[in-house]
Protein backbone atom coordinates (compact mmCIF):
# COMPACT_ATOMS: atom_id res chain seq x y z
CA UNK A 1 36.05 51.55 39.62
CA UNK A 2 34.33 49.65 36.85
CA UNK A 3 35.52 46.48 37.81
CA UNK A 4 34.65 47.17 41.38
CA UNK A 5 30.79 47.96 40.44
CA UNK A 6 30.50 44.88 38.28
CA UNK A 7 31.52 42.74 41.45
CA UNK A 8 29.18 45.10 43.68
CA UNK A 9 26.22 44.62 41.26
CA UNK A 10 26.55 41.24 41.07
CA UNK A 11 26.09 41.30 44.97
CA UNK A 12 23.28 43.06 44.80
CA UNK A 13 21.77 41.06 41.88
CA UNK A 14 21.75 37.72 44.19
CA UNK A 15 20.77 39.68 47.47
CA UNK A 16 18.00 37.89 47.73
CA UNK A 17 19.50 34.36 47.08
CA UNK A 18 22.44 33.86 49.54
CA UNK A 19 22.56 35.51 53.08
CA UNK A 20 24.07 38.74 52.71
CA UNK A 21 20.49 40.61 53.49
CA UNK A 22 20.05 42.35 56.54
CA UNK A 23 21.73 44.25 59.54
CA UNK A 24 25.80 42.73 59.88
CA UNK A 25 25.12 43.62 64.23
CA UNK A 26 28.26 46.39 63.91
CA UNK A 27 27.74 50.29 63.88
CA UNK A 28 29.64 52.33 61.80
CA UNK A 29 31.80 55.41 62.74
CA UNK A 30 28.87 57.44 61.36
CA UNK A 31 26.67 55.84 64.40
CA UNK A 32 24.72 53.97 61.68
CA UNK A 33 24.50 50.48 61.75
CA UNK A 34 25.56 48.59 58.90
CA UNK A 35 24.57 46.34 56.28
CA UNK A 36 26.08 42.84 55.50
CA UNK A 37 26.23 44.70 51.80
CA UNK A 38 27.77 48.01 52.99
CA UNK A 39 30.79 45.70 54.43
CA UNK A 40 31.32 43.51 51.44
CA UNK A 41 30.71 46.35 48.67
CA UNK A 42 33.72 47.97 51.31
CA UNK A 43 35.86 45.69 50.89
CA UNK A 44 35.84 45.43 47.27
CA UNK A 45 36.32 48.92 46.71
CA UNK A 46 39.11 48.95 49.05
CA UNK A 47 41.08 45.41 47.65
CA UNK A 48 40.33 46.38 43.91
CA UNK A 49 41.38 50.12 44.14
CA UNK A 50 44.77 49.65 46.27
CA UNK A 51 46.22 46.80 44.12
CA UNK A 52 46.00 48.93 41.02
CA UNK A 53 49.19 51.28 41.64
CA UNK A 54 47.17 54.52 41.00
CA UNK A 55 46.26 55.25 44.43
CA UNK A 56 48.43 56.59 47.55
CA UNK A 57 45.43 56.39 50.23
CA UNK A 58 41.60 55.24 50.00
CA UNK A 59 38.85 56.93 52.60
CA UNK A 60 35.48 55.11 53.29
CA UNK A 61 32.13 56.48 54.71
CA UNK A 62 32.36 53.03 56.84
CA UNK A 63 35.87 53.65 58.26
CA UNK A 64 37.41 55.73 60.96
CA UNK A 65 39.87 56.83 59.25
CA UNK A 66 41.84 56.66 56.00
CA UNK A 67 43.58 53.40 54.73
CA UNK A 68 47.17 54.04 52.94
CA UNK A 69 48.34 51.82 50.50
CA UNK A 70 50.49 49.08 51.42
CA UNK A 71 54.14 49.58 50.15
CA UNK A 72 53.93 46.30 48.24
CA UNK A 73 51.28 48.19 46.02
CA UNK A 74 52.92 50.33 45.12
CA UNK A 75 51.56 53.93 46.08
CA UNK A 76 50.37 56.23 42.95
CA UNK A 77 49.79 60.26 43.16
CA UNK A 78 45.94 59.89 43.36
CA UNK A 79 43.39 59.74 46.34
CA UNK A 80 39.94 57.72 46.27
CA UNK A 81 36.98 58.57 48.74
CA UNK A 82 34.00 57.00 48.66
CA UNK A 83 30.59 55.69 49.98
CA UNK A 84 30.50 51.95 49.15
CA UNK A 85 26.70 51.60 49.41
CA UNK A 86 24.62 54.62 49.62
CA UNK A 87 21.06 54.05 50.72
CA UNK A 88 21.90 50.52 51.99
CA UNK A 89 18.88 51.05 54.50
CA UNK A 90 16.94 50.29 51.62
CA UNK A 91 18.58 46.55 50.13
CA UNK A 92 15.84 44.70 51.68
CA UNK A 93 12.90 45.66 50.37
CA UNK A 94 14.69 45.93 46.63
CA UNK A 95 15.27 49.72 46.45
CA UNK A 96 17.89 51.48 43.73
CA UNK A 97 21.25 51.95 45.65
CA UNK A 98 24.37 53.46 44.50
CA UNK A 99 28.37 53.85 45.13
CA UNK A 100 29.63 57.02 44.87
CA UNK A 101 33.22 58.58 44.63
CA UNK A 102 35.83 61.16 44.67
CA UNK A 103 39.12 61.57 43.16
CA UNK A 104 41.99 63.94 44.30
CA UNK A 105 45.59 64.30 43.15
CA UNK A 106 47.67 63.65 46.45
CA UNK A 107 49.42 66.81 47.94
CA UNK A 108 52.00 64.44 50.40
CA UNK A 109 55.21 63.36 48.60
CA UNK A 110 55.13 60.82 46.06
CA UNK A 111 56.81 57.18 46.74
CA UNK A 112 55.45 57.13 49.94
CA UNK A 113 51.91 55.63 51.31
CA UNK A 114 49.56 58.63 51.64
CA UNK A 115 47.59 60.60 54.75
CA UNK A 116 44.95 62.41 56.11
CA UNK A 117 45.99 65.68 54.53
CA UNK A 118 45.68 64.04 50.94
CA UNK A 119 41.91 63.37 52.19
CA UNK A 120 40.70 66.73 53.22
CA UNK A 121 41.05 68.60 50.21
CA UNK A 122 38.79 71.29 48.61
CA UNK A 123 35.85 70.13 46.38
CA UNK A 124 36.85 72.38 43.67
CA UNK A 125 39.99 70.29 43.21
CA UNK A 126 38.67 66.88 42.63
CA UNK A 127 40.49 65.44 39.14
CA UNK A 128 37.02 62.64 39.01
CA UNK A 129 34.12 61.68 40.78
CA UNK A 130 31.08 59.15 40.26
CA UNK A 131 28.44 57.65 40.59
CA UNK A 132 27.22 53.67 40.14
CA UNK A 133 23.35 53.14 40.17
CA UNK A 134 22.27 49.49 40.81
CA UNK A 135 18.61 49.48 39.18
CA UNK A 136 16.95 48.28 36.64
CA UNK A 137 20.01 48.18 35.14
CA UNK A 138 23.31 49.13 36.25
CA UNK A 139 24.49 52.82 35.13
CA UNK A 140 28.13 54.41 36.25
CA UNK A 141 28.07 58.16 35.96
CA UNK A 142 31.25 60.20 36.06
CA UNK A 143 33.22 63.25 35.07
CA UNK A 144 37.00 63.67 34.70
CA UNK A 145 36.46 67.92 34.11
CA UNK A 146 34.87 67.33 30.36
CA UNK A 147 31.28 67.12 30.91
CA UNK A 148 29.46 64.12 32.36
CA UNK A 149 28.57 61.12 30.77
CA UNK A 150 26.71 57.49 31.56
CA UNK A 151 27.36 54.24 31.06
CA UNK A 152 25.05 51.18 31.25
CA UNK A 153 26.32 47.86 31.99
CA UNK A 154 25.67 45.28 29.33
CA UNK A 155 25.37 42.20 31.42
CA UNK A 156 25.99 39.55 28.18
CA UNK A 157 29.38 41.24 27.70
CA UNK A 158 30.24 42.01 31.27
CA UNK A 159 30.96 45.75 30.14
CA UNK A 160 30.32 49.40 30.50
CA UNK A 161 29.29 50.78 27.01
CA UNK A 162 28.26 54.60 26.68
CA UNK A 163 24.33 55.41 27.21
CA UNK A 164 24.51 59.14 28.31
CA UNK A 165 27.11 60.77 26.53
CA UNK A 166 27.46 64.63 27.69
CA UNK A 167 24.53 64.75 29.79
CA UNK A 168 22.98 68.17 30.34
CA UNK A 169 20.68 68.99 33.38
CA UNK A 170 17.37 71.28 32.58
CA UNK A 171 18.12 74.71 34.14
CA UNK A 172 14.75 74.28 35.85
CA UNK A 173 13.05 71.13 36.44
CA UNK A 174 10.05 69.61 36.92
CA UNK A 175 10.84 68.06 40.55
CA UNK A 176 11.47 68.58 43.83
CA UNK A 177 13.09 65.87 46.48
CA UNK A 178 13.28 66.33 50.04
CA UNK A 179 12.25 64.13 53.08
CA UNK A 180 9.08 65.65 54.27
CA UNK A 181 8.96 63.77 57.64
CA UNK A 182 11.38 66.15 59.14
CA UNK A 183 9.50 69.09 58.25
CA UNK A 184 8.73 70.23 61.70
CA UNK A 185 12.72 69.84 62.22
CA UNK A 186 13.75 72.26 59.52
CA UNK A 187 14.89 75.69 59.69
CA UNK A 188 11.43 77.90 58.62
CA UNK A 189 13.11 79.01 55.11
CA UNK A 190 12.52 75.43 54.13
CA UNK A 191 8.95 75.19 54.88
CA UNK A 192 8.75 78.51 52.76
CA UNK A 193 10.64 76.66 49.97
CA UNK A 194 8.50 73.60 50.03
CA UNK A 195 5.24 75.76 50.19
CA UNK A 196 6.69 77.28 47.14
CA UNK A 197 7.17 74.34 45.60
CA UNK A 198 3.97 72.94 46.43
CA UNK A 199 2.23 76.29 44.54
CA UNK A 200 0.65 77.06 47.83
CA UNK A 201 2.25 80.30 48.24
CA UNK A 202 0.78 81.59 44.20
CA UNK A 203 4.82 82.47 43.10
CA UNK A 204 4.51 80.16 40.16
CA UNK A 205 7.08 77.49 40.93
CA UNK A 206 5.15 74.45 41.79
CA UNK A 207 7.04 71.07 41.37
CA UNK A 208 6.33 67.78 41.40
CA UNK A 209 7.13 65.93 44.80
CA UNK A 210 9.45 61.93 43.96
CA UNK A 211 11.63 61.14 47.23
CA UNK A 212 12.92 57.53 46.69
CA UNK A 213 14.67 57.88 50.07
CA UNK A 214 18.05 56.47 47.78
CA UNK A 215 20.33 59.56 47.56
CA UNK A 216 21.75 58.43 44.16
CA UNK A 217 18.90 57.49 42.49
CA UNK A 218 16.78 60.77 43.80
CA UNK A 219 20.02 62.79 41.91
CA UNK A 220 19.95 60.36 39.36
CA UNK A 221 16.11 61.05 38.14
CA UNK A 222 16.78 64.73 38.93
CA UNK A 223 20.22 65.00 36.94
CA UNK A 224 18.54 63.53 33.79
CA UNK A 225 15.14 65.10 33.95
CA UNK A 226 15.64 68.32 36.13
CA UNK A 227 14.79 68.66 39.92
CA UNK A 228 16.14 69.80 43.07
CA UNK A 229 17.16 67.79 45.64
CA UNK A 230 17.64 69.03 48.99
CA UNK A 231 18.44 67.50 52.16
CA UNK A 232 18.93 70.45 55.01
CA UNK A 233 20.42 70.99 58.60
CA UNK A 234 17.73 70.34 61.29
CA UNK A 235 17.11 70.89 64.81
CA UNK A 236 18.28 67.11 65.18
CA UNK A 237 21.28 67.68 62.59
CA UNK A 238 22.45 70.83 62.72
CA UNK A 239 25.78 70.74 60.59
CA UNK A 240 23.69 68.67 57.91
CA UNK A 241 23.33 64.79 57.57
CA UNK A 242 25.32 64.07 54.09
CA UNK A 243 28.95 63.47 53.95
CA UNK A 244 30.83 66.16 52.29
CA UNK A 245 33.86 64.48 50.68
CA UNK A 246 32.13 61.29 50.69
CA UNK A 247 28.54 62.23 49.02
CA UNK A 248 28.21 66.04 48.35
CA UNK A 249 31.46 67.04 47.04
CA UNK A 250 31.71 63.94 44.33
CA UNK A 251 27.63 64.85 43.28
CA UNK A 252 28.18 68.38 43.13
CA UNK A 253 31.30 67.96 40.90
CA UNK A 254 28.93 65.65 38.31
CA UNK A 255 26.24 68.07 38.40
CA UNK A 256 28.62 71.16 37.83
CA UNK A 257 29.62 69.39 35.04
CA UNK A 258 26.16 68.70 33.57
CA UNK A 259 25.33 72.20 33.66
CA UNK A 260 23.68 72.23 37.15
CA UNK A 261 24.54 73.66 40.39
CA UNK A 262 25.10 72.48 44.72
CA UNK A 263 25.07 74.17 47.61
CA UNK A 264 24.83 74.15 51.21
CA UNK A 265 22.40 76.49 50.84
CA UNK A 266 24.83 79.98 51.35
CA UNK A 267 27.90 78.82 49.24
CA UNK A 268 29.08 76.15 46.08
CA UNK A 269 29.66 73.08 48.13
CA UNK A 270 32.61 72.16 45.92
CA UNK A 271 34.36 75.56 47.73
CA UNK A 272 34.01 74.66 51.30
CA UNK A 273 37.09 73.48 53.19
CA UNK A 274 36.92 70.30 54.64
CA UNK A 275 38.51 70.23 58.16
CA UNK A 276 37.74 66.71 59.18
CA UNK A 277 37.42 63.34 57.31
CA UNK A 278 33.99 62.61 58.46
CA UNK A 279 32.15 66.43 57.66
CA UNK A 280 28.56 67.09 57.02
CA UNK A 281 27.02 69.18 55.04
CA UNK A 282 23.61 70.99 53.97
CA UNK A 283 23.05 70.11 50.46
CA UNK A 284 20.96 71.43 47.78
CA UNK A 285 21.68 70.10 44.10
CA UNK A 286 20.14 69.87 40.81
CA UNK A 287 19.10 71.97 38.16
CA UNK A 288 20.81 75.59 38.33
CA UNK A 289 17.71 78.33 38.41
CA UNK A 290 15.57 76.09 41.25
CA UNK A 291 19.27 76.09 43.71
CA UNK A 292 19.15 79.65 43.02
CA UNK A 293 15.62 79.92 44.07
CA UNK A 294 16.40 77.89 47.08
CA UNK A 295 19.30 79.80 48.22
CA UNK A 296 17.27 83.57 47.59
CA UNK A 297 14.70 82.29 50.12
CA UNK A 298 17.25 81.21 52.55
CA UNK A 299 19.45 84.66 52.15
CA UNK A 300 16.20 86.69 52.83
CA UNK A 301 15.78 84.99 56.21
CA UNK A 302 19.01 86.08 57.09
CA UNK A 303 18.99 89.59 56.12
CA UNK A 304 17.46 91.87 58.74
CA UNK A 305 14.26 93.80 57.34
CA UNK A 306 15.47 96.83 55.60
CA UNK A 307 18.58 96.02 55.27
CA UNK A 308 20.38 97.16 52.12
C-alpha cells in the first residue's frame, strides 16, 4: 500500500502538468462519472497489490465486481477493498484527496483465487484498514488492531517515516462536518442536530462548521483535532451515499482505534452485515460523546411520545 500511494501521489503532484485532469467520458458502476485520476490511481492499486502474493481477491469502488488474483500470483489468505481516489470531484481545482482501504482475512479455501464471499464480510473483522491523504504533504494513516498511527512521506528519501504515532481522537470536539446543501433533503432529526450544533437551540453544544467536501481530509482534520462528521440518508439517498466496505467500514475501524466512535446513526457501522459489494451506508464518525449526541437525537425521533 505504501508503494502504491507513493506512485498515486506522484500523480497527483504533476496533475497539473501532463493531461490526466479532468472527466475520462466513462461512468462508473456507482453512476458517477470518473476521473482520468480515479482510473490510473485504480490501476495501480490493483497491479501493485495482486503481484505481491498476500492477496486472494482485490474489490474497487470503480469496479463491478471483485477481481481475483491471477494463479500466476500466487493467491495469499488476505482480501483488499478499496476506494482508489476519494473526492476525485475535487482534483481540478487542487483539493486534498485520499485512498482509502480495507483488509480482511479470506474465509474461501486457501490455494485458490478468491470470491465475492471473501468481500462481504463484517466490519468488525477487518485485520487493517487506511487511509492516504494527498495534501500539503502526503500522510498514510492505518491500524492493524494496536491503535492508529500516521505517517508522512518524506519526499527526499521516497519514504514513509512515523509523524502520528498512537493518535488519540478528543472525546468531544470542536467541529462539526456535514454538507449543508442537502438540508431540506434530510430526515428532520438532522436539522435538530445541526441547530444544535449551530447553538441555536441554547443546549450548549455549539461547534464550529469546516466541510472540505473531501471525505478523507474532513475525517482527517476531525480525527486529529475532534469533530463529527456526518453524511446522512436523504429523500434523494435513502440507504445513505458512502460505501460501506469501501469508505465507512475502513474509517470507522481507524477511528475505533483512536478512541472515537461510527455509526449509521442506530448501530456501530463496523457491526452491520454487508449483503452486497456495492452497499451504502448512513455514516456518522468522529469523536465518541458528539456520535452519541447524534445518535440520542435520532433515537428520540423514533420513539413514540411516552413511550418507556
Amino acid at each position: 500500500m505504501a508503494l502504491a500511494a507513493k506512485l498515486i501521489a506522484s500523480y497527483v503532484r504533476s496533475a497539473g502538468l501532463v493531461d490526466i485532469l479532468g472527466r475520462a467520458g466513462s461512468i462508473n458502476v456507482q453512476g458517477e462519472e470518473q476521473q482520468k485520476l480515479d482510473i490510473i490511481a485504480n490501476d495501480i492499486l490493483r497491479q501493485v497489490i495482486q503481484k505481491t502474493g498476500r492477496v486472494c481477491v482485490v474489490a474497487s469502488e470503480e469496479d463491478a465486481e471483485p477481481v481475483p488474483t491471477p494463479p500466476e500470483h500466487r493467491p495469499g489468505k488476505y482480501v483488499l477493498m478499496y476506494d482508489p481516489l476519494d473526492g476525485s470531484s475535487n482534483i481540478d481545482v487542487n483539493i486534498p484527496i485520499g485512498t482509502i482501504f480495507s483488509i480482511h482475512r479470506r474465509v474461501t479455501p486457501e490455494g485458490h483465487p478468491g470470491a465475492l464471499p471473501d468481500c462481504l464480510q463484517v466490519g468488525r473483522k477487518q485485520v487493517a484498514a487506511g487511509y492516504v491523504l494527498y495534501g500539503a504533504s502526503t500522510v498514510l494513516v492505518y491500524s492493524a488492531g494496536n491503535g492508529a498511527h500516521g505517517f508522512t512521506l518524506d519526499p527526499t528519501i521516497g519514504e514513509f517515516l512515523l509523524s502520528h504515532p498512537n493518535i488519540r481522537t478528543p472525546e468531544i470536539g470542536r467541529f462539526y462536518s456535514i454538507n449543508e446543501s442537502y438540508y431540506d433533503r434530510w430526515p428532520a432529526a438532522y436539522r435538530s442536530v445541526v441547530r444544535a450544533f449551530k447553538g441555536l437551540d441554547g443546549g450548549g453544544k455549539a461547534k464550529n462548521a469546516r466541510y472540505i467536501g473531501s471525505l478523507v481530509a474532513d475525517f482527517h482534520r476531525n480525527l486529529m483535532h475532534g469533530g463529527v462528521f456526518m453524511y446522512p440518508q436523504d429523500t434523494k439517498s435513502p440507504q445513505g451515499k458512502l460505501r460501506l466496505l469501501y469508505e465507512a467500514d475502513p474509517l470507522a475501524y481507524i477511528v475505533e482505534h483512536a478512541g472515537g466512535a461510527a455509526s449509521d446513526g442506530e448501530r456501530p457501522v463496523l457491526d452491520i452485515m454487508p449483503d452486497e459489494l456495492h452497499q451504502r451506508t448512513p455514516l456518522i464518525i468522529g469523536s465518541k460523546e458528539d456520535v452519541r449526541f447524534v445518535e440520542q437525537v435520532l433515537a428520540q425521533t423514533r420513539t413514540p411520545a411516552g413511550a418507556v
